[in-house]
Protein backbone atom coordinates (compact mmCIF):
# COMPACT_ATOMS: atom_id res chain seq x y z
CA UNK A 1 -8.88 -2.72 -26.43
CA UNK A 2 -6.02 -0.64 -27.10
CA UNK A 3 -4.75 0.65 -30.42
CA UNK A 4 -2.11 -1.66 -30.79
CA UNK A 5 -3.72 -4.56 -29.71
CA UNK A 6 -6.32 -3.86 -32.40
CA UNK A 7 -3.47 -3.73 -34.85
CA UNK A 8 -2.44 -6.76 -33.67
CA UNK A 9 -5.77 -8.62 -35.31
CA UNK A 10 -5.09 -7.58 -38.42
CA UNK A 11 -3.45 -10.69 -39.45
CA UNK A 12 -6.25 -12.94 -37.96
CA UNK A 13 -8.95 -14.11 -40.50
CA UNK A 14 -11.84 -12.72 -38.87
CA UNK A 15 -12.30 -9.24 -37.20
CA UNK A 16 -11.93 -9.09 -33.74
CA UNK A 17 -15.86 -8.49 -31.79
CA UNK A 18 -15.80 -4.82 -31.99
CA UNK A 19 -18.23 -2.03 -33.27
CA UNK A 20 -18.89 -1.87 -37.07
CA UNK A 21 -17.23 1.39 -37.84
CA UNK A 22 -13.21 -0.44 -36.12
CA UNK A 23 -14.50 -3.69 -38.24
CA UNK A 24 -14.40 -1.10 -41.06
CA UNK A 25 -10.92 -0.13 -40.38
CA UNK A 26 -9.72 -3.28 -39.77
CA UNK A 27 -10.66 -4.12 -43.61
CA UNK A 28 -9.50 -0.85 -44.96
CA UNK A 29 -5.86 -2.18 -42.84
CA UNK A 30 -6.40 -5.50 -45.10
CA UNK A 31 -7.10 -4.06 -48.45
CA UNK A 32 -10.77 -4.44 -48.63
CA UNK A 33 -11.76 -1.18 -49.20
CA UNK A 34 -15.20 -2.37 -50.33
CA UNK A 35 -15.97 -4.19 -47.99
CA UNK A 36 -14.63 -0.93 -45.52
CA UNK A 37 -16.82 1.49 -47.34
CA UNK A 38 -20.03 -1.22 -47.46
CA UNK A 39 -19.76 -0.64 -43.64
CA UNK A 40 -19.31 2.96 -42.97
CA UNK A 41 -22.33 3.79 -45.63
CA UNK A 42 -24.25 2.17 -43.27
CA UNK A 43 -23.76 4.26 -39.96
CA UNK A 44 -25.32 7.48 -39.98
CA UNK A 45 -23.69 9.56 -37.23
CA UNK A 46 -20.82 11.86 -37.02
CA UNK A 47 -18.55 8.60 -36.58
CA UNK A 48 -19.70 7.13 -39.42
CA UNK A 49 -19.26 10.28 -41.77
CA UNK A 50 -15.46 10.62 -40.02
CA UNK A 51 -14.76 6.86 -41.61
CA UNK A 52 -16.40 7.47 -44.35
CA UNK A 53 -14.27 10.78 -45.01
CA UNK A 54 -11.39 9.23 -44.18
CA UNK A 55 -12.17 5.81 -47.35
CA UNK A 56 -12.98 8.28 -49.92
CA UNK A 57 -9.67 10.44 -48.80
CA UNK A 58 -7.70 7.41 -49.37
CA UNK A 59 -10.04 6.11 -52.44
CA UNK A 60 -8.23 9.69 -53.62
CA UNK A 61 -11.91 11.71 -54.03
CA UNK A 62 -10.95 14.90 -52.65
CA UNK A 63 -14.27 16.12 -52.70
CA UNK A 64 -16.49 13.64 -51.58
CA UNK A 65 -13.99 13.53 -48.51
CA UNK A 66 -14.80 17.25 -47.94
CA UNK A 67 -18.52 16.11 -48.04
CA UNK A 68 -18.23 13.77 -45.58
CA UNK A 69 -15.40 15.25 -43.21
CA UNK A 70 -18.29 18.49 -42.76
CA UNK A 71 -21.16 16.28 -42.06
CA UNK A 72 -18.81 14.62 -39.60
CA UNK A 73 -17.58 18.12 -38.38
CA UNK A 74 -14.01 17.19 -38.53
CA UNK A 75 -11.14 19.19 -40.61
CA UNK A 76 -10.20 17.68 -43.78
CA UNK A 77 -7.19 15.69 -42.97
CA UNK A 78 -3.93 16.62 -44.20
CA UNK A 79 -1.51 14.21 -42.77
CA UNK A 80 -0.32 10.96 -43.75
CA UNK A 81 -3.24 8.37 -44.30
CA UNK A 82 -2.13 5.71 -42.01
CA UNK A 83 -1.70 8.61 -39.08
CA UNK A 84 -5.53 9.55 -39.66
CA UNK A 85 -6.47 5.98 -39.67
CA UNK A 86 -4.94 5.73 -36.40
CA UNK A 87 -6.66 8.77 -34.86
CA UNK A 88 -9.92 7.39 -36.34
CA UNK A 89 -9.38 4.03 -34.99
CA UNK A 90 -8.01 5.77 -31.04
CA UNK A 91 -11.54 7.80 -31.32
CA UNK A 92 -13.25 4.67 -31.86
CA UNK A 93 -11.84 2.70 -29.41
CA UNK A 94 -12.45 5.14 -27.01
CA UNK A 95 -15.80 5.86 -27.72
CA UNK A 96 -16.55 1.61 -27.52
């Protein structure tokens, strides 16, 4: 699945079949943050620390970010949200 084409289910009711950590995404895109975060706390690998960085960046908790961007070994993100939410989201779908 591309990038777009993921984008593209975000107006469908249900997630599309795809890993946990892009089902996460896909409800940050709709405005469930909870339901986002309830996710990513529950994937323990660098991937999951990257989303997880990325919710509490946008949840506007600078430093719980920086937590979870170094356990991820990413940079802390400086650019627009919705650009890092892409990146996350290519990384993802090229990792699936």
């Amino acid at each position: 699945m591309t990038l777009d084409q993921f984008k593209a289910t975000l107006s469908e009711h249900a997630p599309p079949d795809v890993a946990p950590l892009l089902r996460a995404l896909w409800h940050d895109a709709r405005g469930e943050w909870k339901r986002a975060h309830e996710i990513a706390q529950e994937i323990e690998d660098a991937s999951g620390a990257w989303v997880h960085a990325y919710l509490h960046r946008k949840e506007g908790d600078a430093g719980n970010a920086g937590y979870w961007y170094n356990r991820a070994g990413q940079p802390v993100a400086t650019d627009p949200l919705a650009a890092e939410w892409d990146r996350v989201a290519t990384a993802l779908l090229g990792n699936s």
